[in-house]
C-alpha atoms as a PDB file:
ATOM      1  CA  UNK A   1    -120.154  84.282 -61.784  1.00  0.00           C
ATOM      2  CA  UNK A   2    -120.812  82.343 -59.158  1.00  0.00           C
ATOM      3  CA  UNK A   3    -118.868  79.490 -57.310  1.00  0.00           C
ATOM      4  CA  UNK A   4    -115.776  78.496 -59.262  1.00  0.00           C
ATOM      5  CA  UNK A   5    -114.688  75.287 -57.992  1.00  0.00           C
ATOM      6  CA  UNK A   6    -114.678  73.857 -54.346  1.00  0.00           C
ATOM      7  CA  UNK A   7    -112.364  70.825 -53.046  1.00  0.00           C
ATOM      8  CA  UNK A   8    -112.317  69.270 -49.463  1.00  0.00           C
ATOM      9  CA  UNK A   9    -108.706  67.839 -49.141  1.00  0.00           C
ATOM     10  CA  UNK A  10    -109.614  65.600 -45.931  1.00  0.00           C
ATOM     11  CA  UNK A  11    -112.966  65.518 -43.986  1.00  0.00           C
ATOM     12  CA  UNK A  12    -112.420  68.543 -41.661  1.00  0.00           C
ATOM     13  CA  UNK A  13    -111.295  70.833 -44.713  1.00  0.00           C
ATOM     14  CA  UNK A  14    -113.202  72.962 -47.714  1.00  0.00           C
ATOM     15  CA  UNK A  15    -111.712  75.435 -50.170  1.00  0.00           C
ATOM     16  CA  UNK A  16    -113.613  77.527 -52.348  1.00  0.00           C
ATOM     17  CA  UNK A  17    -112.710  79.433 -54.990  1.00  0.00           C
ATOM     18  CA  UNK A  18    -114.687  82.587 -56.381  1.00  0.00           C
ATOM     19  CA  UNK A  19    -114.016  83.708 -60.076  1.00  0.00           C
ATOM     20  CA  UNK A  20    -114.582  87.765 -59.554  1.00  0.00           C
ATOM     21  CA  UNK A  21    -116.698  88.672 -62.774  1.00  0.00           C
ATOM     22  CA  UNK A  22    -119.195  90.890 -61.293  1.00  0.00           C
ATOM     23  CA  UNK A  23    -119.325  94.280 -61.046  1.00  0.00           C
ATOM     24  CA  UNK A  24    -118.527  96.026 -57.591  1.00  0.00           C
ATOM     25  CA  UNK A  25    -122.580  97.259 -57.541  1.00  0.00           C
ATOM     26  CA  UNK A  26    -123.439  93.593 -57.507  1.00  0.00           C
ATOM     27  CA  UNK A  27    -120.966  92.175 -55.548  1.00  0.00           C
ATOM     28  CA  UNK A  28    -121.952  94.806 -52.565  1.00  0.00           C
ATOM     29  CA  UNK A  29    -125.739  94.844 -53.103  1.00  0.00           C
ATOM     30  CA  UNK A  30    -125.866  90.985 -52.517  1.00  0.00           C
ATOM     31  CA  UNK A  31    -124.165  91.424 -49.163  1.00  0.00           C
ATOM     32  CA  UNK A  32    -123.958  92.677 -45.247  1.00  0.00           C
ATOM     33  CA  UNK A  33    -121.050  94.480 -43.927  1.00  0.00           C
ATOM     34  CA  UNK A  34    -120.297  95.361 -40.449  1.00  0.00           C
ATOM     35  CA  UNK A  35    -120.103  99.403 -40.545  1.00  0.00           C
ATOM     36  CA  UNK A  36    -116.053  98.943 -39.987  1.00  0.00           C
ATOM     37  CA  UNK A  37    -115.848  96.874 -42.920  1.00  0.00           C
ATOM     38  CA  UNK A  38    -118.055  98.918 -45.022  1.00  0.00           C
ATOM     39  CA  UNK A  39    -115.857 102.137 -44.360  1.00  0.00           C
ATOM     40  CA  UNK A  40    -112.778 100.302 -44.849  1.00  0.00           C
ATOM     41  CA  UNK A  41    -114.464  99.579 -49.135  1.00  0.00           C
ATOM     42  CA  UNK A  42    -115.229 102.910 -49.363  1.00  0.00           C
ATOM     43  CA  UNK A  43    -112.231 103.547 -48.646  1.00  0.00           C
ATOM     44  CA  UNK A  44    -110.195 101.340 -51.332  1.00  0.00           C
ATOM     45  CA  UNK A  45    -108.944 103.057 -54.191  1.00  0.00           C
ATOM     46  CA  UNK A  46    -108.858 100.136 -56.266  1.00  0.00           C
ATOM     47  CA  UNK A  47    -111.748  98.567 -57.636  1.00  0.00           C
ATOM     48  CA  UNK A  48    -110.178  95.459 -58.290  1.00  0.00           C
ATOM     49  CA  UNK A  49    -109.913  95.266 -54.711  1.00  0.00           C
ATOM     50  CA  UNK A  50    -112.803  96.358 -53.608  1.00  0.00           C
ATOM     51  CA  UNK A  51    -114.249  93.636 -55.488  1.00  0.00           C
ATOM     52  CA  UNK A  52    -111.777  90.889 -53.854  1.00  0.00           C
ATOM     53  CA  UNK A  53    -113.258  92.076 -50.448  1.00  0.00           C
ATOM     54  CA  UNK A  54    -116.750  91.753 -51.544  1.00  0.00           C
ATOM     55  CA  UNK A  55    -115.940  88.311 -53.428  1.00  0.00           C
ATOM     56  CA  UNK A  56    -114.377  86.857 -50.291  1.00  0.00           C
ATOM     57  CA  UNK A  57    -117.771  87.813 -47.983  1.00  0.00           C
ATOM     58  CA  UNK A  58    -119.740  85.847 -50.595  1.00  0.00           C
ATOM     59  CA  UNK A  59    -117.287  82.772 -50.320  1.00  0.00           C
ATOM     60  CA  UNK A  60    -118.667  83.440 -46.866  1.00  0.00           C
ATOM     61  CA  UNK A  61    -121.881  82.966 -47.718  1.00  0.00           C
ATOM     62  CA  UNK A  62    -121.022  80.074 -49.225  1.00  0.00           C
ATOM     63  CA  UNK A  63    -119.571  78.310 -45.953  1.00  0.00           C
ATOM     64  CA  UNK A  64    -122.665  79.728 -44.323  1.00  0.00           C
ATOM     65  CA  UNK A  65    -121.207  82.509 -42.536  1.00  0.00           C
ATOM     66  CA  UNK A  66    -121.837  86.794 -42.701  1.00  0.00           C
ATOM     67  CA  UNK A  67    -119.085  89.099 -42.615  1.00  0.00           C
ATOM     68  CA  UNK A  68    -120.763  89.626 -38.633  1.00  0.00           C
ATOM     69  CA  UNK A  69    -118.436  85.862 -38.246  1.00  0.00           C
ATOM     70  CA  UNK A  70    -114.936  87.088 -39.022  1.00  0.00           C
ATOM     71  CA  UNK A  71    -112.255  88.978 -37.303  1.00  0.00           C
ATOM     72  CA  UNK A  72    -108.721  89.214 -36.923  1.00  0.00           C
ATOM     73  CA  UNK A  73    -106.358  88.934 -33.994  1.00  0.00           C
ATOM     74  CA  UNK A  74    -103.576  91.694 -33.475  1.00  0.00           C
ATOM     75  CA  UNK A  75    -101.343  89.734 -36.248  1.00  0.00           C
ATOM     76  CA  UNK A  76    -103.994  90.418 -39.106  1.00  0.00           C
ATOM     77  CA  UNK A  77    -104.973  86.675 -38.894  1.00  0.00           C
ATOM     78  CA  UNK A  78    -108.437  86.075 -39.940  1.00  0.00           C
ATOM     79  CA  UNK A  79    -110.447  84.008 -37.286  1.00  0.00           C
ATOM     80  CA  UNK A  80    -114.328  82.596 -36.886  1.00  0.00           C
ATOM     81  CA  UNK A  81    -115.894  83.152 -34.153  1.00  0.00           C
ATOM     82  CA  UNK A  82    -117.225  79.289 -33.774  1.00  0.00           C
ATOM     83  CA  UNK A  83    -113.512  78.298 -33.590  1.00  0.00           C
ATOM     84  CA  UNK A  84    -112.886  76.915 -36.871  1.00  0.00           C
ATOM     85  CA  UNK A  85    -110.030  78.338 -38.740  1.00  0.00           C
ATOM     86  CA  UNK A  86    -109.837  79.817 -42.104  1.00  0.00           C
ATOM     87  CA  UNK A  87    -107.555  81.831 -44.512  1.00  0.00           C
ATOM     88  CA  UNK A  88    -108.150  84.560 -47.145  1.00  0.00           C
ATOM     89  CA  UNK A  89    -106.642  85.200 -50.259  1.00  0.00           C
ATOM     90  CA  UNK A  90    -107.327  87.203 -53.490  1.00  0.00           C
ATOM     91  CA  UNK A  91    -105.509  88.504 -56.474  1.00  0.00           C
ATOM     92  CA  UNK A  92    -106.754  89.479 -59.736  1.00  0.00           C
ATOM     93  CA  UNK A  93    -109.783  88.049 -61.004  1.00  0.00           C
ATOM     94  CA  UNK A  94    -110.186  85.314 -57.747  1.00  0.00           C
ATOM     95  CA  UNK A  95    -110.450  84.498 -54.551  1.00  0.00           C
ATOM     96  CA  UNK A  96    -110.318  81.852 -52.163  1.00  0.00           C
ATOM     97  CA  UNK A  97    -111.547  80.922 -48.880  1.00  0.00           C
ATOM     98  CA  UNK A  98    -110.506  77.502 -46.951  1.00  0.00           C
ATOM     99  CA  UNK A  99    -112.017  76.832 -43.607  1.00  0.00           C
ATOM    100  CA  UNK A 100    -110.864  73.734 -41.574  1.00  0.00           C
ATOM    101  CA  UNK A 101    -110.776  72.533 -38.334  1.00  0.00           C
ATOM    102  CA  UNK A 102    -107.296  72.324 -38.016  1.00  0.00           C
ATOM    103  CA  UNK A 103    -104.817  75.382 -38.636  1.00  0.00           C
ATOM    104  CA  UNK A 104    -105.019  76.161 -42.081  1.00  0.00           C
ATOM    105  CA  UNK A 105    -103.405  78.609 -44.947  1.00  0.00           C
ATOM    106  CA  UNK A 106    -104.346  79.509 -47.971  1.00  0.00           C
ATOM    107  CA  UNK A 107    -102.556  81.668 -51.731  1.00  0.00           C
ATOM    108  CA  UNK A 108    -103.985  82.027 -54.714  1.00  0.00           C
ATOM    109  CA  UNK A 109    -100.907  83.951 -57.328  1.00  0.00           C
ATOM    110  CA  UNK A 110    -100.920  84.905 -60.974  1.00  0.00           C
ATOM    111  CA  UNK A 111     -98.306  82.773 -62.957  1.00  0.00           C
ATOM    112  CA  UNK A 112     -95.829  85.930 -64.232  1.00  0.00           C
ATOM    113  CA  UNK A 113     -92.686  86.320 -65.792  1.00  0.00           C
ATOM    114  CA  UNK A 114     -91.445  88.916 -63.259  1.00  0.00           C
ATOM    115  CA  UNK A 115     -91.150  86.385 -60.153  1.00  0.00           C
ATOM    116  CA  UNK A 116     -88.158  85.205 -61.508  1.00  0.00           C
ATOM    117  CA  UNK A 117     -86.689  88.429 -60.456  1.00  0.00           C
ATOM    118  CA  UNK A 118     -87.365  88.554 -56.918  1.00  0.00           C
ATOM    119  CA  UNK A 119     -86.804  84.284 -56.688  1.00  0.00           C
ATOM    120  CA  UNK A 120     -83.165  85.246 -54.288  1.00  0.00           C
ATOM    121  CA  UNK A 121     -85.742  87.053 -51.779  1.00  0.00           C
ATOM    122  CA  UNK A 122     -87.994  84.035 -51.077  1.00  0.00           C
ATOM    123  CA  UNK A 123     -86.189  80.950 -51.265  1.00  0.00           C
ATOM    124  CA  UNK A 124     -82.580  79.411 -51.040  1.00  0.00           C
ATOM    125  CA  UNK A 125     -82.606  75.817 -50.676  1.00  0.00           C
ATOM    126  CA  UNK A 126     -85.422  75.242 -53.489  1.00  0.00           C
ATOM    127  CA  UNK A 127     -82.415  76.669 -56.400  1.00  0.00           C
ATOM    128  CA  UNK A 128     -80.813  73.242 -55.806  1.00  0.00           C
ATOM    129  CA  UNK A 129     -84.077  71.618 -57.501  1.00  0.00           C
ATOM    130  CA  UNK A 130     -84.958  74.091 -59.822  1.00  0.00           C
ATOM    131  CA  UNK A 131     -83.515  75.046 -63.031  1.00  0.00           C
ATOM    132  CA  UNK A 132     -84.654  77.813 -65.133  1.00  0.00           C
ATOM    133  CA  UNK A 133     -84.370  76.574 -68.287  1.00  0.00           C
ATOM    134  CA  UNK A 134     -86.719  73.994 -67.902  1.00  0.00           C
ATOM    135  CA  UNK A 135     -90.216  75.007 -69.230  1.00  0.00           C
ATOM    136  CA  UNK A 136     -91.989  75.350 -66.040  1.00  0.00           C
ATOM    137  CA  UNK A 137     -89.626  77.187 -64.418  1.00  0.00           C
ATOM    138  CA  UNK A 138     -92.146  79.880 -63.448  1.00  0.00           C
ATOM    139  CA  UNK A 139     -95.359  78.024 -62.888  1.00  0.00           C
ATOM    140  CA  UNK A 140     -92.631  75.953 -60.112  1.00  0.00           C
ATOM    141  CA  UNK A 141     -91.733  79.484 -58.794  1.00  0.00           C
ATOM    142  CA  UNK A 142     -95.301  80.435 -58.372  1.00  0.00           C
ATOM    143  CA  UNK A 143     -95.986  77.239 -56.376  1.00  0.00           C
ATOM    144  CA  UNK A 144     -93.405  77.519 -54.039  1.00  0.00           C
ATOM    145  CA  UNK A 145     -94.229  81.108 -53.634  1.00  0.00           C
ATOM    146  CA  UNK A 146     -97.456  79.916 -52.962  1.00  0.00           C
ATOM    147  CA  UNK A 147     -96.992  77.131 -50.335  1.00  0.00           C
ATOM    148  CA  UNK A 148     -94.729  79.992 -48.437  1.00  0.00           C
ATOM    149  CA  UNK A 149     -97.379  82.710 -48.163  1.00  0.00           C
ATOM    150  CA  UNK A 150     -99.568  79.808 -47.047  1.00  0.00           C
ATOM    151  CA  UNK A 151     -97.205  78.873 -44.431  1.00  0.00           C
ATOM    152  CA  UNK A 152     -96.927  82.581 -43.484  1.00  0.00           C
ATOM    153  CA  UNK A 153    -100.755  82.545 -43.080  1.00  0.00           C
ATOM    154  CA  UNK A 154    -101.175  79.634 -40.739  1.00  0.00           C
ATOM    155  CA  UNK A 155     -97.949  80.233 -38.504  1.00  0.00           C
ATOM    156  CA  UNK A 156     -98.781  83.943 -38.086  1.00  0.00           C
ATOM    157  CA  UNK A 157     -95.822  84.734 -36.471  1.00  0.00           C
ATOM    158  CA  UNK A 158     -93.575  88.192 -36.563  1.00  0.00           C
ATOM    159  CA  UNK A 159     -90.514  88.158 -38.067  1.00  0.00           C
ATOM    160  CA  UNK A 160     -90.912  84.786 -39.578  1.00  0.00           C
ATOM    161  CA  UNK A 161     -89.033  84.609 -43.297  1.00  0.00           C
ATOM    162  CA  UNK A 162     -89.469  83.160 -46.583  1.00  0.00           C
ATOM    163  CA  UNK A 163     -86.204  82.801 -46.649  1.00  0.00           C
ATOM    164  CA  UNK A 164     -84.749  82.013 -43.636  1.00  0.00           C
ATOM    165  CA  UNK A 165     -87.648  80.000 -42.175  1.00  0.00           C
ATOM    166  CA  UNK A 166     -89.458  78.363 -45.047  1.00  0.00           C
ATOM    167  CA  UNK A 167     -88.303  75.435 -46.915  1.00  0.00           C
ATOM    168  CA  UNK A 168     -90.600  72.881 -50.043  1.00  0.00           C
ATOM    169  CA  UNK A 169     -89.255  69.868 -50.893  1.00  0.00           C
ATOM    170  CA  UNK A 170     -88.719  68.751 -54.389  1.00  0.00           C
ATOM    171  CA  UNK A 171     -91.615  68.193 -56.367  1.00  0.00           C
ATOM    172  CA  UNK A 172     -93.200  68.588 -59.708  1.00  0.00           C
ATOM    173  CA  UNK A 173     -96.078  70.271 -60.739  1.00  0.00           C
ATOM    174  CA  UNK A 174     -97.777  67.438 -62.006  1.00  0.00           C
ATOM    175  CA  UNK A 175     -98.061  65.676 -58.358  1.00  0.00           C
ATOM    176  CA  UNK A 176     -99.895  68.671 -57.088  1.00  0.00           C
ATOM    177  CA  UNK A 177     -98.248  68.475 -53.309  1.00  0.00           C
ATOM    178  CA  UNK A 178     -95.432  68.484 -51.379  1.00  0.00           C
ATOM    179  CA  UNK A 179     -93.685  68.358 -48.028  1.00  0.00           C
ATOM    180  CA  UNK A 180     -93.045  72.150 -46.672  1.00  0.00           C
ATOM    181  CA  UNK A 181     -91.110  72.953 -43.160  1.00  0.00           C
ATOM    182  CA  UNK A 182     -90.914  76.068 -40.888  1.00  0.00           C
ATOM    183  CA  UNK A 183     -87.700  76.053 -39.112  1.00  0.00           C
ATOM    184  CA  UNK A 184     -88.387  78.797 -36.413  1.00  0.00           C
ATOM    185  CA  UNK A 185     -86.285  79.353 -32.866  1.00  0.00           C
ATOM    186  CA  UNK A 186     -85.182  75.909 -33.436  1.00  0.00           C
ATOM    187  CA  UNK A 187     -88.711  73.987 -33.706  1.00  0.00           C
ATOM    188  CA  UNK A 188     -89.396  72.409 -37.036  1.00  0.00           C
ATOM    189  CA  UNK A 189     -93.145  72.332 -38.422  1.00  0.00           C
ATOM    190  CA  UNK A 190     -94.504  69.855 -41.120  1.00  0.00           C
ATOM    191  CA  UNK A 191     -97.195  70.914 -43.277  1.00  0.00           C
ATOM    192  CA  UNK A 192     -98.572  68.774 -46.043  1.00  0.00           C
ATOM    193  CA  UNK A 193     -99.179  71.260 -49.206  1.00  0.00           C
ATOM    194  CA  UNK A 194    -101.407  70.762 -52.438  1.00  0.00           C
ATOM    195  CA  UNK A 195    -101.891  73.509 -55.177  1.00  0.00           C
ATOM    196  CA  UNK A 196    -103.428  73.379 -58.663  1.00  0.00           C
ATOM    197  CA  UNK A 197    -103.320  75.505 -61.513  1.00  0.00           C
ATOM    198  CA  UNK A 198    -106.314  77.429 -63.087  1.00  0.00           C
ATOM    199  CA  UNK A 199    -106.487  79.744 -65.720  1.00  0.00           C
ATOM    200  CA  UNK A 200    -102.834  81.122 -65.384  1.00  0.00           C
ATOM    201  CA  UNK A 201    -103.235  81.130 -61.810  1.00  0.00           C
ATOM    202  CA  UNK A 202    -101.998  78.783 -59.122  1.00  0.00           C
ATOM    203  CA  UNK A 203    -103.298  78.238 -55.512  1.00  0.00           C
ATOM    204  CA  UNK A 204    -101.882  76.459 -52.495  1.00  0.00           C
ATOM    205  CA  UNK A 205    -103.007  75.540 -49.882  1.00  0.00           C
ATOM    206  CA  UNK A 206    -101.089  74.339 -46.075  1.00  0.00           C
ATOM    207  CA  UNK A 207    -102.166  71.973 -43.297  1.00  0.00           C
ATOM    208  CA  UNK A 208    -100.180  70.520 -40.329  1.00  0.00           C
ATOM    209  CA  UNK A 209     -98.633  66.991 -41.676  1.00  0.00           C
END
């Protein structure tokens, strides 16, 4: 399948989103990998995620860039190399891409049951808001883990928490944003978030406020 939807939340900023139906023979004929790259697919036991590497070069391809146009800095934070920032995520069955020219960060997570468990390890201050007997308990769980790996993304920072660090405003699903902060060695940051829902997925997406 090809492109799966595409949004530009301001003038300076696009995300794409690629729905990963095709086989990993397709998905790696139709593209150019630098040797490193190539190695490193070979390499992946999983198919699954050998196909979310291949997906994001086509997203790529999309923006008008080759796989020759990325690299990452000693953090593991994707850069261009005409200055523009992007972030990378995939999981499952998709994968995003958003490029901006501001700092910029990007999740895409699969609404499930089982993130209820781990809720304690990735947020505090959100429990006040949320209540899990309300019917979108999860699908509010997923956002907010969601806007937090997207702030994790952008600030690209060791030793920066979820739970320590991180903190989204009250919000509901249905408004599709919110306010996030990072409170790190006592500087506060303001992103403006947005996320949508898809399929039983949910993607978010962080840019400086």
């Amino acid at each position: 399948m090809p492109l799966y939807k595409t949004l530009s939340p301001n003038s300076q900023t696009t995300v794409k989103i690629w729905k990963i139906t095709e086989s990993y023979n397709h998905l790696l004929q139709a593209v150019s990998l630098k040797s490193e790259n190539m190695k490193r697919v070979l390499g992946m036991k999983s198919e699954l995620h050998r196909r979310g590497f291949l997906s994001v070069r086509h997203l790529l391809a999309e923006f008008g860039y080759t796989d020759a146009d990325l690299f990452y800095d000693e953090n593991g934070k994707p850069h261009l190399i005409d200055g523009k920032h992007i972030s990378i995520t995939h999981s499952f069955t998709f994968s995003g891409v958003v490029v901006s020219e501001n700092e910029v960060g990007i999740d895409i997570e699969k609404q499930r049951e089982k993130i209820g468990v781990i809720a304690h390890k990735f947020m505090e201050y959100e429990f006040q808001y949320l209540n899990e007997t309300e019917e979108d308990y999860i699908n509010r769980l997923t956002v907010i883990w969601c806007v937090k790996e997207s702030l994790y993304k952008l600030f690209s920072t060791p030793g920066l928490s979820f739970l320590q660090h991180t903190l989204v405003i009250p919000f509901t699903v249905k408004e599709a944003s919110t306010v996030a902060w990072i409170d790190y060695e006592d500087k506060k940051y303001r992103f403006q978030t947005e996320f949508f829902e898809f399929e039983g997925f949910t993607c978010a997406y962080a840019l400086p406020a």
